[in-house]
PDB file of N, CA and C in Angstrom:
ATOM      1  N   UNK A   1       0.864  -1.158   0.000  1.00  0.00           N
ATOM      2  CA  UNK A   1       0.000   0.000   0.000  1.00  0.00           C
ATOM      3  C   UNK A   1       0.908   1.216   0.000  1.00  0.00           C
ATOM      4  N   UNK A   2       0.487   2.072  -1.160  1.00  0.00           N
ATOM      5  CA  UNK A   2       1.885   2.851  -1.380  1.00  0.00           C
ATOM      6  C   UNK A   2       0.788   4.246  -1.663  1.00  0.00           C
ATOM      7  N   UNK A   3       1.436   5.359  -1.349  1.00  0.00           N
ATOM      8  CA  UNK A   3       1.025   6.991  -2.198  1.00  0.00           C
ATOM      9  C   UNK A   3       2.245   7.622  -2.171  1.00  0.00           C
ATOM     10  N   UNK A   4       1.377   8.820  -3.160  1.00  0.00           N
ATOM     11  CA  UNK A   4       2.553   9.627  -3.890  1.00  0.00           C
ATOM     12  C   UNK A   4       3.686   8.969  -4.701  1.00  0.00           C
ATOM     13  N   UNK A   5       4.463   9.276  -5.195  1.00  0.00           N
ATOM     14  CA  UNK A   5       5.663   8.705  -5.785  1.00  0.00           C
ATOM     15  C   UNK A   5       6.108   7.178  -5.387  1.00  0.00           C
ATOM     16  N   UNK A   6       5.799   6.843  -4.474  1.00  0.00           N
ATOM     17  CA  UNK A   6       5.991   5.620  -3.707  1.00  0.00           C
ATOM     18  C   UNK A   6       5.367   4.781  -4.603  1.00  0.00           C
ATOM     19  N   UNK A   7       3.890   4.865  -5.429  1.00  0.00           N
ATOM     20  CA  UNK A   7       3.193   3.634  -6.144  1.00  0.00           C
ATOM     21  C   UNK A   7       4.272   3.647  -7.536  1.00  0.00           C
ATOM     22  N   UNK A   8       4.996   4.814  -7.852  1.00  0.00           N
ATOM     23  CA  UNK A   8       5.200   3.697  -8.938  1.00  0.00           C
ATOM     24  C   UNK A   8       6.367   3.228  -8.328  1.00  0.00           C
ATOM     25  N   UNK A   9       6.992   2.933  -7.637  1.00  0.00           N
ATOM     26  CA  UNK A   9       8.558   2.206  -7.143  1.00  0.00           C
ATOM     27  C   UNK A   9       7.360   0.873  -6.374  1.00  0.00           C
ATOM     28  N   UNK A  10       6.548   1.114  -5.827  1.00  0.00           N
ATOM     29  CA  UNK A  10       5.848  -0.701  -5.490  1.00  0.00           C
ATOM     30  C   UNK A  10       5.540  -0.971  -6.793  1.00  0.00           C
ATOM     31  N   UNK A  11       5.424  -0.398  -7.763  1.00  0.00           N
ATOM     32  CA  UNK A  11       4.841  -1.004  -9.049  1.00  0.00           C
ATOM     33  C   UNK A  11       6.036  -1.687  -9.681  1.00  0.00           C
ATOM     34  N   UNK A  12       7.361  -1.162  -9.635  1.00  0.00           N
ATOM     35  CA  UNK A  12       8.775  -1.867 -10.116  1.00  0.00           C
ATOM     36  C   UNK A  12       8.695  -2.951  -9.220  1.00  0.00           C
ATOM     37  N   UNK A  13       8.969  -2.403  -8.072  1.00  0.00           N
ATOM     38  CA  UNK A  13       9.109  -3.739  -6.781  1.00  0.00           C
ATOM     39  C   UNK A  13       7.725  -5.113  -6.735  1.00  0.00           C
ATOM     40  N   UNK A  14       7.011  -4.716  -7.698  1.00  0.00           N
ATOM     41  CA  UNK A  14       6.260  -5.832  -7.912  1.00  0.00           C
ATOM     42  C   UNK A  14       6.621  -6.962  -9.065  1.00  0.00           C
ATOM     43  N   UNK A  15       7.023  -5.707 -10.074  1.00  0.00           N
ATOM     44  CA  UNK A  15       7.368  -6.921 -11.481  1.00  0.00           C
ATOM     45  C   UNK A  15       8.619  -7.481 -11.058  1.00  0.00           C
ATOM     46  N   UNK A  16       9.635  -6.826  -9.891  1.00  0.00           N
ATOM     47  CA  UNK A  16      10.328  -7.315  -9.710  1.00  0.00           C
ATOM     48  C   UNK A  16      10.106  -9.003  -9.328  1.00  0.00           C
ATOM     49  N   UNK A  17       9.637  -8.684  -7.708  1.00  0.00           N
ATOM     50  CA  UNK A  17       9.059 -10.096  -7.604  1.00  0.00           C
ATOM     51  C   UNK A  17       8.045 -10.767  -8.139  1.00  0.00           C
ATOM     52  N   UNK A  18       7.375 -10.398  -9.366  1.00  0.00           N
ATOM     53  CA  UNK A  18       6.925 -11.029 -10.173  1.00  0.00           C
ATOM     54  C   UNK A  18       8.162 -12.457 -10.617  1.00  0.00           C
ATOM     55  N   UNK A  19       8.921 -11.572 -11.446  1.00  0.00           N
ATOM     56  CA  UNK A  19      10.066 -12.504 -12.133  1.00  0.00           C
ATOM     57  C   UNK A  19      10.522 -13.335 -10.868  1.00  0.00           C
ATOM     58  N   UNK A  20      10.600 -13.257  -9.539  1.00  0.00           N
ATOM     59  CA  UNK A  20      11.107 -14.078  -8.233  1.00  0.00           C
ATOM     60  C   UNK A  20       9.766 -15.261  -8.120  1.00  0.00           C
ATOM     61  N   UNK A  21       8.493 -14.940  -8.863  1.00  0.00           N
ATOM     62  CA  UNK A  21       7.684 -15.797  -8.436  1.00  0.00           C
ATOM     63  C   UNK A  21       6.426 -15.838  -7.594  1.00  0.00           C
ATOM     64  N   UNK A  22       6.729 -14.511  -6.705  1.00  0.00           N
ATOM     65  CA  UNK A  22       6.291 -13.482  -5.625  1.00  0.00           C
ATOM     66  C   UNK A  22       5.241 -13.031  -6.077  1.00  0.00           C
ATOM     67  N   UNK A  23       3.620 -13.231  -6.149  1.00  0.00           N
ATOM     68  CA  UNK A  23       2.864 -12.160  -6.649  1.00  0.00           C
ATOM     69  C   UNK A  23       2.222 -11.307  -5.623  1.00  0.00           C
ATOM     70  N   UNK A  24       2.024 -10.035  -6.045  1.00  0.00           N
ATOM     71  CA  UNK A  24       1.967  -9.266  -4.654  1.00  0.00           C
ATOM     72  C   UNK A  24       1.005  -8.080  -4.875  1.00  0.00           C
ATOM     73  N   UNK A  25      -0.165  -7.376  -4.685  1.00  0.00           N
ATOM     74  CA  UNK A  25      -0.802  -6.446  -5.005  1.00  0.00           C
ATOM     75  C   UNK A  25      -0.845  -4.529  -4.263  1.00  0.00           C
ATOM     76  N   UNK A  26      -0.744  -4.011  -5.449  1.00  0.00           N
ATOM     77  CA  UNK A  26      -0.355  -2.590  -5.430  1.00  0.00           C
ATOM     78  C   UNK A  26      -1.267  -2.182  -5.082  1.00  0.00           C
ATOM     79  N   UNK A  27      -1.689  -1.556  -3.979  1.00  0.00           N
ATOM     80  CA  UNK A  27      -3.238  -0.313  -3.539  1.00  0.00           C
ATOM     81  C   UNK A  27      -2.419   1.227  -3.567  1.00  0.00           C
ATOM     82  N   UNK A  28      -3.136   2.067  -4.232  1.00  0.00           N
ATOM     83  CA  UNK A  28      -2.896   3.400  -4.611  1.00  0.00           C
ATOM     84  C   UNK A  28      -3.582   4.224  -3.443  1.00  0.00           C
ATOM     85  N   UNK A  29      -2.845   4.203  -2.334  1.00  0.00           N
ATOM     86  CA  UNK A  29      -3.728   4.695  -1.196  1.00  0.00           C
ATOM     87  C   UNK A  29      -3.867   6.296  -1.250  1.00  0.00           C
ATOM     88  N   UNK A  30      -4.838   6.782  -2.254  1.00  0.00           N
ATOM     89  CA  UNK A  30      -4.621   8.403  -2.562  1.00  0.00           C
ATOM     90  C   UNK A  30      -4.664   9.109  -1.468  1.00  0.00           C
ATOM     91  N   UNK A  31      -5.383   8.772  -0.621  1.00  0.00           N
ATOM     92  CA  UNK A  31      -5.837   9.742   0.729  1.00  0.00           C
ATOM     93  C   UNK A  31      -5.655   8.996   1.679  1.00  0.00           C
ATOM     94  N   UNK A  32      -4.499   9.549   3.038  1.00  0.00           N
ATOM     95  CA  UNK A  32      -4.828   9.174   4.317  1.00  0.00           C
ATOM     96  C   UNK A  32      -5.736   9.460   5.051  1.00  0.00           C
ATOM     97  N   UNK A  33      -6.267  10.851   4.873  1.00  0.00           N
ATOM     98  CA  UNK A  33      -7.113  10.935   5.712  1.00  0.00           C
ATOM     99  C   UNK A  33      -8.235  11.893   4.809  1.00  0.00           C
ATOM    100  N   UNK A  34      -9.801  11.025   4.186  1.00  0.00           N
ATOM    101  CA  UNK A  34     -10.191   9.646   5.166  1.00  0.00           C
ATOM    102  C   UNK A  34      -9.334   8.833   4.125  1.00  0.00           C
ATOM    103  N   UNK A  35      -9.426   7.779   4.851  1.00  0.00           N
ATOM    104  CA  UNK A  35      -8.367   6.741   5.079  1.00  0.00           C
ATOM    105  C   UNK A  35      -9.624   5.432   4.174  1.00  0.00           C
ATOM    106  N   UNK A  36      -9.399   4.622   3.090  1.00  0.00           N
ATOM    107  CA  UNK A  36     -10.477   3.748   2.852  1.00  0.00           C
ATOM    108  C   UNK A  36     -10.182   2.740   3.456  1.00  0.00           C
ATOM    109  N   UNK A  37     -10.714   2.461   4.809  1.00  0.00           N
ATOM    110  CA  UNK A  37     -10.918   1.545   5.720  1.00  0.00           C
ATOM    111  C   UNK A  37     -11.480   0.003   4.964  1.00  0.00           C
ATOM    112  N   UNK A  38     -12.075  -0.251   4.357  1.00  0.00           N
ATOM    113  CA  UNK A  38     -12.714  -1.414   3.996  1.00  0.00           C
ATOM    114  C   UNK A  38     -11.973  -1.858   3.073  1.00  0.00           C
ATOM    115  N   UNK A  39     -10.959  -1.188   2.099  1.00  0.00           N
ATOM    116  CA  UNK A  39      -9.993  -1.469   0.904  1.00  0.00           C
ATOM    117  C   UNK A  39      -9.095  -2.509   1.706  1.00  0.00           C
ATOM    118  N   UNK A  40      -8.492  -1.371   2.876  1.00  0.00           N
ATOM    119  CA  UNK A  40      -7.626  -1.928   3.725  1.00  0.00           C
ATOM    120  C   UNK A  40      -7.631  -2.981   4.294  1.00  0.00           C
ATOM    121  N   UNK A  41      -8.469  -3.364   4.409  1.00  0.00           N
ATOM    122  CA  UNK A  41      -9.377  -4.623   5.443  1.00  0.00           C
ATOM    123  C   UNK A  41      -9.259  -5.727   4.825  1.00  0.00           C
ATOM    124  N   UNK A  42     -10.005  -5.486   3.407  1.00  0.00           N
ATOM    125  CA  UNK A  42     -10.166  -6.375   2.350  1.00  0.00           C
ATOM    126  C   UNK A  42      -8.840  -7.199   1.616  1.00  0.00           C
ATOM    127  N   UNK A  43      -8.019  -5.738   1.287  1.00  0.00           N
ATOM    128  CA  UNK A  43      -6.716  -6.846   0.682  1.00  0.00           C
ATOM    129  C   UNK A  43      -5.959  -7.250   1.771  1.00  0.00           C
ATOM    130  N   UNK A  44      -5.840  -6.823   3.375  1.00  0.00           N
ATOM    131  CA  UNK A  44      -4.972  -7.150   3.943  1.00  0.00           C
ATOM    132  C   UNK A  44      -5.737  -8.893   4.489  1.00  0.00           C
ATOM    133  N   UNK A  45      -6.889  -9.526   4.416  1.00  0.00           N
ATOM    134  CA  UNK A  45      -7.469 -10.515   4.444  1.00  0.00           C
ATOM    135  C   UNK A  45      -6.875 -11.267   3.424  1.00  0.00           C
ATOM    136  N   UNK A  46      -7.016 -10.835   2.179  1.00  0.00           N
ATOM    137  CA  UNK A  46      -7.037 -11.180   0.821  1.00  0.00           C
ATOM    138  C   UNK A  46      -5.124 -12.038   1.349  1.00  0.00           C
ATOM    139  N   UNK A  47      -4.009 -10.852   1.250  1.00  0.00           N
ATOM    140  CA  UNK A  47      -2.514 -11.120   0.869  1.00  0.00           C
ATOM    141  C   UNK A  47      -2.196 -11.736   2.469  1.00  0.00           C
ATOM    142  N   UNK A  48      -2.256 -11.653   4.051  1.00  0.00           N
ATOM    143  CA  UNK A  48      -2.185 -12.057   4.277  1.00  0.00           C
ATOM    144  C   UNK A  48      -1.148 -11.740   5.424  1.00  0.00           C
ATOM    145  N   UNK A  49      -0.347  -9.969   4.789  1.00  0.00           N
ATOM    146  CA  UNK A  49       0.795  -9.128   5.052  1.00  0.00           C
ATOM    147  C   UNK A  49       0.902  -7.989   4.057  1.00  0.00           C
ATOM    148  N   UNK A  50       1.413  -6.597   4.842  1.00  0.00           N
ATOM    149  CA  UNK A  50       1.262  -5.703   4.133  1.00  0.00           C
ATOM    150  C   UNK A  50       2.577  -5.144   4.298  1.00  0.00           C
ATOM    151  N   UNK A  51       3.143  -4.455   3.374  1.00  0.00           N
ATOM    152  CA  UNK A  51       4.531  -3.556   3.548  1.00  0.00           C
ATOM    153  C   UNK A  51       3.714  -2.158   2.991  1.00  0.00           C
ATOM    154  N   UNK A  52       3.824  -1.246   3.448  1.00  0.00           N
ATOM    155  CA  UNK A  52       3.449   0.240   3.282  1.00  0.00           C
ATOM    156  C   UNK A  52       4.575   0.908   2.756  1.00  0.00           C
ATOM    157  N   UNK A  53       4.380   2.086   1.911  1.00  0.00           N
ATOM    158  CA  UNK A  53       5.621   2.487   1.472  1.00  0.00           C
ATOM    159  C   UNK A  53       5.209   4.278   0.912  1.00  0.00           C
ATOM    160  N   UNK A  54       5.786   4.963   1.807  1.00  0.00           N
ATOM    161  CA  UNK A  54       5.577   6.094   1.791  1.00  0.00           C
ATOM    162  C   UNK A  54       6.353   7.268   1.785  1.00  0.00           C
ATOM    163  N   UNK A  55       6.514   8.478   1.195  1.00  0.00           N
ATOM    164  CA  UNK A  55       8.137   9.708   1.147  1.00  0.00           C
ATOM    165  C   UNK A  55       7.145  10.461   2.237  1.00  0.00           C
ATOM    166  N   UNK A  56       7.741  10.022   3.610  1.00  0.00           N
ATOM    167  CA  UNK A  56       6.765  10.344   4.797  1.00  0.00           C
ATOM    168  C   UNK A  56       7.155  10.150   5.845  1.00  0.00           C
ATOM    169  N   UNK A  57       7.554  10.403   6.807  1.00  0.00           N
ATOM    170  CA  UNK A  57       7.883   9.998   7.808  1.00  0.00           C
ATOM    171  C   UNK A  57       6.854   8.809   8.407  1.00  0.00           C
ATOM    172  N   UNK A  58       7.677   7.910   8.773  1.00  0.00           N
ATOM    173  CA  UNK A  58       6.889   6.861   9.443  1.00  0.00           C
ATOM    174  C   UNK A  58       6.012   6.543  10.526  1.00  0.00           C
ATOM    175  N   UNK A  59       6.353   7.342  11.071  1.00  0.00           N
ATOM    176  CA  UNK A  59       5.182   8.150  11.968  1.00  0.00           C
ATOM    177  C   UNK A  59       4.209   9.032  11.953  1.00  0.00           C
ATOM    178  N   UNK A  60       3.287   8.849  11.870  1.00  0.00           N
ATOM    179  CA  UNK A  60       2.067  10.182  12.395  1.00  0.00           C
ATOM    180  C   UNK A  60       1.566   9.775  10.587  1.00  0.00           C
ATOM    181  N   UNK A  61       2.331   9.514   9.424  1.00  0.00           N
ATOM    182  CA  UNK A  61       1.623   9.051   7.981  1.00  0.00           C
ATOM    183  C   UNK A  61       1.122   7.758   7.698  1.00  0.00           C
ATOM    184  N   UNK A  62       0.978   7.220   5.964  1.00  0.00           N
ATOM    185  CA  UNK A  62       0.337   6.452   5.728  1.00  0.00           C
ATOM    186  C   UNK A  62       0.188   5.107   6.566  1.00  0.00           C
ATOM    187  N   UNK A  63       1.644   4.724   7.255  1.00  0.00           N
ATOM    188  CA  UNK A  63       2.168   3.470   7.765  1.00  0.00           C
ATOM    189  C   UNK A  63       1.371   3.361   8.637  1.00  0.00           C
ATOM    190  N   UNK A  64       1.742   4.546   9.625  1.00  0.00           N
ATOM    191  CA  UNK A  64       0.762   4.749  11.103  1.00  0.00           C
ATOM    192  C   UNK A  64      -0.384   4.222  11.178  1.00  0.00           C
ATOM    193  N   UNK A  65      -1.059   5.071   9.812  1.00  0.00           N
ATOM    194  CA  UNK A  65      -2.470   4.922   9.737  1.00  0.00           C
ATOM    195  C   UNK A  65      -3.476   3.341   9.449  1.00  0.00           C
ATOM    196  N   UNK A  66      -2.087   2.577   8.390  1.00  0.00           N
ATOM    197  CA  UNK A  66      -2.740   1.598   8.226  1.00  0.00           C
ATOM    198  C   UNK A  66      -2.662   0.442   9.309  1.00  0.00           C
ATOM    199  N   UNK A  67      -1.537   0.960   9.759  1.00  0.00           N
ATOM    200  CA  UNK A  67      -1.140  -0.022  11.274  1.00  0.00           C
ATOM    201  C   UNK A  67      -2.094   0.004  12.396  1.00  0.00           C
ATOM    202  N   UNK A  68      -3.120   1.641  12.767  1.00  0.00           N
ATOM    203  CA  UNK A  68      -3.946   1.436  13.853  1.00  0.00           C
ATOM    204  C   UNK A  68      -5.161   1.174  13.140  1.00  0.00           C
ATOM    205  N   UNK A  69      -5.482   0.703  12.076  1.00  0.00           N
ATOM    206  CA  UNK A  69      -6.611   0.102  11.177  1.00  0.00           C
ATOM    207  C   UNK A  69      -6.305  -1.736  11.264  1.00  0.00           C
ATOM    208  N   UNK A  70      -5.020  -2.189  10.878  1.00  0.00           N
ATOM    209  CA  UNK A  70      -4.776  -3.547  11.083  1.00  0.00           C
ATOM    210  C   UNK A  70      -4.766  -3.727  12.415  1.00  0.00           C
ATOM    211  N   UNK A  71      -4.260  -3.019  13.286  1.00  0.00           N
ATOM    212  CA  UNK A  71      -4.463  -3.549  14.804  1.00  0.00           C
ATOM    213  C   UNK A  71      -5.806  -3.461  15.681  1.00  0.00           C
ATOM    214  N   UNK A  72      -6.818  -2.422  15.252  1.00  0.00           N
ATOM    215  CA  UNK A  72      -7.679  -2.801  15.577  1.00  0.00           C
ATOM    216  C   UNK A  72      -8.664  -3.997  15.219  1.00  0.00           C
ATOM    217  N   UNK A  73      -8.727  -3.895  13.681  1.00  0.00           N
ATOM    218  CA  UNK A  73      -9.719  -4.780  13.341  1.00  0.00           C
ATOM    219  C   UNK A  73      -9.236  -5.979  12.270  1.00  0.00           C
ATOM    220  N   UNK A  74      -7.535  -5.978  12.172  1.00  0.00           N
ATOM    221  CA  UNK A  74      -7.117  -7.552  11.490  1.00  0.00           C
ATOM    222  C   UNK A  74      -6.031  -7.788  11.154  1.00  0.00           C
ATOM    223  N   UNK A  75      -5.441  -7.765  13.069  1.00  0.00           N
ATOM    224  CA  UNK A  75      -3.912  -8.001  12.978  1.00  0.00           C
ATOM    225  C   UNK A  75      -3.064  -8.555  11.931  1.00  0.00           C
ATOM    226  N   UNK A  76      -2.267  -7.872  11.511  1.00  0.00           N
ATOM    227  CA  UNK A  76      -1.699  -8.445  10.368  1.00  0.00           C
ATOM    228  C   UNK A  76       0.142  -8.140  10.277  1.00  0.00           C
ATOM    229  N   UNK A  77       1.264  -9.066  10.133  1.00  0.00           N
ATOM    230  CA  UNK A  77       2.347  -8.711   9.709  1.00  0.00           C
ATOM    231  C   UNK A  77       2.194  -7.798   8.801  1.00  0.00           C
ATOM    232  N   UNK A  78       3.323  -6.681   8.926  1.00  0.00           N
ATOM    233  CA  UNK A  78       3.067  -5.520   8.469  1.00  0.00           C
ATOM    234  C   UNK A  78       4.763  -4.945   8.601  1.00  0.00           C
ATOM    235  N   UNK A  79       5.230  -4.130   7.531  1.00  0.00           N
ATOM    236  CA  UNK A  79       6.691  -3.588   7.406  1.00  0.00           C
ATOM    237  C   UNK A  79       6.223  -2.053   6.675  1.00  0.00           C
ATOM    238  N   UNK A  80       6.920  -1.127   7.453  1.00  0.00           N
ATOM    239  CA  UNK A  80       6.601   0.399   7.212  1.00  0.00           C
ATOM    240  C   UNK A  80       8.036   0.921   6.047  1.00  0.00           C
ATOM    241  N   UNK A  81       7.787   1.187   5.270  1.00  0.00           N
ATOM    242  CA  UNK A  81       9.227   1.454   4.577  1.00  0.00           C
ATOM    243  C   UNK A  81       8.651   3.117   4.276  1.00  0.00           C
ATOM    244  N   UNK A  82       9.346   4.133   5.131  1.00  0.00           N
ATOM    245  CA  UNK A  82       9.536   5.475   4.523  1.00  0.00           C
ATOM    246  C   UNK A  82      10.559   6.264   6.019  1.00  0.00           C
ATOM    247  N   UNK A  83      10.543   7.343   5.520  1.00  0.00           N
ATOM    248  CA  UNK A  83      11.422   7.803   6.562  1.00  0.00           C
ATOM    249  C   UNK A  83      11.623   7.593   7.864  1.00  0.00           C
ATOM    250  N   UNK A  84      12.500   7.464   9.152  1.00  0.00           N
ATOM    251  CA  UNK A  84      12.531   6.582  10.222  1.00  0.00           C
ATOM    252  C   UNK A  84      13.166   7.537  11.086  1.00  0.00           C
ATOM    253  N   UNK A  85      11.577   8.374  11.225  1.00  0.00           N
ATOM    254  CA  UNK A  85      11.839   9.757  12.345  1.00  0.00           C
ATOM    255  C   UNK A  85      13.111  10.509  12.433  1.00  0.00           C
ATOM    256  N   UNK A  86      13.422  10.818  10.926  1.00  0.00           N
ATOM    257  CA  UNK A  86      14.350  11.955  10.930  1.00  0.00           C
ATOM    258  C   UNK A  86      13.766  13.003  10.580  1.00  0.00           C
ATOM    259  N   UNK A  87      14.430  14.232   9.898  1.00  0.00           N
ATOM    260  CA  UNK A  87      14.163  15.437   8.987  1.00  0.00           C
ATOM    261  C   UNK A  87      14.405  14.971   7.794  1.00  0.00           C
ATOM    262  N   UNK A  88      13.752  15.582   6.913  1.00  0.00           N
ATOM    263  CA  UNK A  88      14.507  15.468   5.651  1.00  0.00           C
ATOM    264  C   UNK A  88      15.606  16.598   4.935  1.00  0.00           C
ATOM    265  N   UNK A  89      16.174  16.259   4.270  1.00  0.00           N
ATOM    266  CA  UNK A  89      17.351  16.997   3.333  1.00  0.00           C
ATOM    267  C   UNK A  89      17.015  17.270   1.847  1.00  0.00           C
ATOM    268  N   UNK A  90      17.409  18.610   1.652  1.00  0.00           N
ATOM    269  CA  UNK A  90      17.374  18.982   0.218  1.00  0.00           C
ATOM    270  C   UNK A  90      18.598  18.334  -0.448  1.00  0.00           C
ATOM    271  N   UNK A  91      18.248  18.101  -1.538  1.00  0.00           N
ATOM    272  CA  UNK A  91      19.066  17.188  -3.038  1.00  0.00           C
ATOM    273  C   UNK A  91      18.366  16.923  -4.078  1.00  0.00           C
ATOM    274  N   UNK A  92      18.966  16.140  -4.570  1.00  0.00           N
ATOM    275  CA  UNK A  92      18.562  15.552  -6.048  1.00  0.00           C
ATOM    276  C   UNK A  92      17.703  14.277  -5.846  1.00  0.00           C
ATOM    277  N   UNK A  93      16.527  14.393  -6.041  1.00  0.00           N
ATOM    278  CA  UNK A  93      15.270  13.362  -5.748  1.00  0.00           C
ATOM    279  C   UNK A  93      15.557  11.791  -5.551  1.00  0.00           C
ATOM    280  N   UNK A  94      16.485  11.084  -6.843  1.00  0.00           N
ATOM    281  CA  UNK A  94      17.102   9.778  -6.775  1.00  0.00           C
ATOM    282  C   UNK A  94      17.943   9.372  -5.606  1.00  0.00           C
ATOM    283  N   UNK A  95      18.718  10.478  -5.233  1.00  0.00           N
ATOM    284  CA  UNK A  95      19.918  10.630  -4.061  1.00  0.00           C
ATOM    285  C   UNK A  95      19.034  10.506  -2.649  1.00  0.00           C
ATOM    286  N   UNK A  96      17.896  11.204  -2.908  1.00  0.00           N
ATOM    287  CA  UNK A  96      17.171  11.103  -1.418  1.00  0.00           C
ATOM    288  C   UNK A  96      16.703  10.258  -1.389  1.00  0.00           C
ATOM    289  N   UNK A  97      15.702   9.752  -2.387  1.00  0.00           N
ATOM    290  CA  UNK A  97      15.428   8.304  -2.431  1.00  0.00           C
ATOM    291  C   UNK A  97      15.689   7.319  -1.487  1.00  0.00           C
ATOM    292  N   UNK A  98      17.307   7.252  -2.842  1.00  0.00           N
ATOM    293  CA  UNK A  98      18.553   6.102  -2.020  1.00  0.00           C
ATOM    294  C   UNK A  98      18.932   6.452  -0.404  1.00  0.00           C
ATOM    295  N   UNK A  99      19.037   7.647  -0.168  1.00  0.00           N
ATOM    296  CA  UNK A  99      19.387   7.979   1.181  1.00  0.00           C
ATOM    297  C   UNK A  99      18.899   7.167   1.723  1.00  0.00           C
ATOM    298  N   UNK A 100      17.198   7.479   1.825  1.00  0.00           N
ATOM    299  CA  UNK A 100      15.913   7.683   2.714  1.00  0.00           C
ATOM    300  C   UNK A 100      15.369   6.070   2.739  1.00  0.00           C
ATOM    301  N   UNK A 101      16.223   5.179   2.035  1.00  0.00           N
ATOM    302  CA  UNK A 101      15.319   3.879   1.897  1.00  0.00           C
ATOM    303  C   UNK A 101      14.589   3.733   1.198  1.00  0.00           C
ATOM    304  N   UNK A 102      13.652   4.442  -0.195  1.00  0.00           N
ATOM    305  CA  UNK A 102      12.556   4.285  -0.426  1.00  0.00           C
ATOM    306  C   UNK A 102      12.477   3.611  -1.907  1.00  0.00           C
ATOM    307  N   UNK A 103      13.646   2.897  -2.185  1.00  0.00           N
ATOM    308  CA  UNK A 103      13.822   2.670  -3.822  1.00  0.00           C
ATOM    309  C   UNK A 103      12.865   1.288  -4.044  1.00  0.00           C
ATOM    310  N   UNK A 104      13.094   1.008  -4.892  1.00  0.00           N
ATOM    311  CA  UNK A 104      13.014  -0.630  -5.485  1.00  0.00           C
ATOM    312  C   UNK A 104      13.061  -1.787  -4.485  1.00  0.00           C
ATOM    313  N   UNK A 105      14.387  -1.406  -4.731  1.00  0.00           N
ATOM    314  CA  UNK A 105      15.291  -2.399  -3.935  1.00  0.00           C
ATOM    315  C   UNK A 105      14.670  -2.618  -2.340  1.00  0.00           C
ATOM    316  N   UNK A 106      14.631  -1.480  -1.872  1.00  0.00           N
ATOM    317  CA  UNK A 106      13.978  -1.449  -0.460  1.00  0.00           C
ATOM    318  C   UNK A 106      12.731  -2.356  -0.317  1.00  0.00           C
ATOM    319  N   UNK A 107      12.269  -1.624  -1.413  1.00  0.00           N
ATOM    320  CA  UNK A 107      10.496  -2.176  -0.996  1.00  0.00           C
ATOM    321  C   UNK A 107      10.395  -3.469  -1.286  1.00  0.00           C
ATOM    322  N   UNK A 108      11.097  -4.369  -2.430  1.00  0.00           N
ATOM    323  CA  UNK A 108      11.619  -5.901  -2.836  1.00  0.00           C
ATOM    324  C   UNK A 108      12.087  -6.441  -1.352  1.00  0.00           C
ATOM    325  N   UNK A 109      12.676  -5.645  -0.686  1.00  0.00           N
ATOM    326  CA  UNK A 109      13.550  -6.245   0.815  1.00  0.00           C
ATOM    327  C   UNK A 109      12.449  -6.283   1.903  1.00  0.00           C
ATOM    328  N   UNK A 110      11.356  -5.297   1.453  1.00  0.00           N
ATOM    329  CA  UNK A 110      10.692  -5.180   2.846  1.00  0.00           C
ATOM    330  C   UNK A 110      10.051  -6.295   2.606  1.00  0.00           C
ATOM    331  N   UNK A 111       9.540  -6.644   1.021  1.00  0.00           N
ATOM    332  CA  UNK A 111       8.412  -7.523   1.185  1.00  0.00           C
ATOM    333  C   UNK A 111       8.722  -9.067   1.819  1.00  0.00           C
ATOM    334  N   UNK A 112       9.983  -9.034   0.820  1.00  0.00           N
ATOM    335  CA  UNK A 112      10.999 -10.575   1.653  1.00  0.00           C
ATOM    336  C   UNK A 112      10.645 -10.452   3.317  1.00  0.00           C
ATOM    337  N   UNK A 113      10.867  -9.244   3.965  1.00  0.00           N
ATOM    338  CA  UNK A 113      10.961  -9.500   5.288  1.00  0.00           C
ATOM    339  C   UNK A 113       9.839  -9.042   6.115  1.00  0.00           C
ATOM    340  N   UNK A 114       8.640  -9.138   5.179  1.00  0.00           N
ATOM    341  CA  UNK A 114       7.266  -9.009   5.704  1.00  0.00           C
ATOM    342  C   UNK A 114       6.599 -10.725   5.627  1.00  0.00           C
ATOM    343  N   UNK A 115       7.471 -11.537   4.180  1.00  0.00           N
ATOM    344  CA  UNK A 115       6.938 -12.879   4.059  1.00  0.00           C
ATOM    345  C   UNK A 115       7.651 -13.662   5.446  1.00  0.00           C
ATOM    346  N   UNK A 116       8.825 -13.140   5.670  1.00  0.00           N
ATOM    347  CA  UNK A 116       9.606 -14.062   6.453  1.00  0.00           C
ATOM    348  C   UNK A 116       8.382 -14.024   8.057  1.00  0.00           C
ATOM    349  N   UNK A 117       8.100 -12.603   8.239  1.00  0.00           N
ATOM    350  CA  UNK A 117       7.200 -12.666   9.446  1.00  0.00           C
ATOM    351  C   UNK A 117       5.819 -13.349   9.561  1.00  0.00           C
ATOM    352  N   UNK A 118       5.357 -13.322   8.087  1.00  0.00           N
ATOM    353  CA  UNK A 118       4.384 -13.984   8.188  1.00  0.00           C
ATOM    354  C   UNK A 118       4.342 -15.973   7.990  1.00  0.00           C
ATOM    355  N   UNK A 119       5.517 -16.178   7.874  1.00  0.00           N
ATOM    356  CA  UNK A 119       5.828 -18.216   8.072  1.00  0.00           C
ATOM    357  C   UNK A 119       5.886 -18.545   9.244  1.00  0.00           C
TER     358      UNK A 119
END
């Protein structure tokens, strides 16, 4: 469950693990707040585990949000991939990216280590 710039890098990090075998589904979470509660509900039933992926601090944004939605009503393994309560820095968008965790590669790693929590 990804917004902003974040859906299309889960959209790489999907065909990625596509080719691994991995099939895995992209939600375009346009709005946190309101928040579509029943989307959430639905695919996190559906997949089983969710990795969130957001240019956001990981706190108080999308992650947060979907985390006190799975913990109330359908506990679920769950991996937050976006900023990890720092500030952010001005640069060149790719560079912060890579800084910040939020590439490809990341979100391919989170999902590995969202499956590993859920065996």
């Amino acid at each position: 469950m990804a917004n902003g710039v974040m859906v299309s890098m889960a959209l790489e990090a999907a065909a990625e693990l596509a080719i691994e075998g991995i099939s895995v589904s992209v939600i375009n979470v346009a709005s946190v707040k309101p928040l579509d509660v029943e989307t959430i509900v639905r695919v996190s039933k559906q997949t089983k585990a969710v990795v969130t992926a957001e240019e956001h601090n990981i706190i108080g944004g999308l992650g947060s949000a979907i985390a006190e939605v799975l913990g109330e009503q359908m506990p679920t393994p769950m991996v937050r991939v976006g900023l990890k309560d720092t500030f952010g820095e001005s640069g060149r968008p790719e560079e912060l990216l890579e800084k910040y965790g939020l590439t490809k590669v990341h979100l391919v790693k989170a999902v590995h280590e969202v499956l590993a929590k859920k065996l």
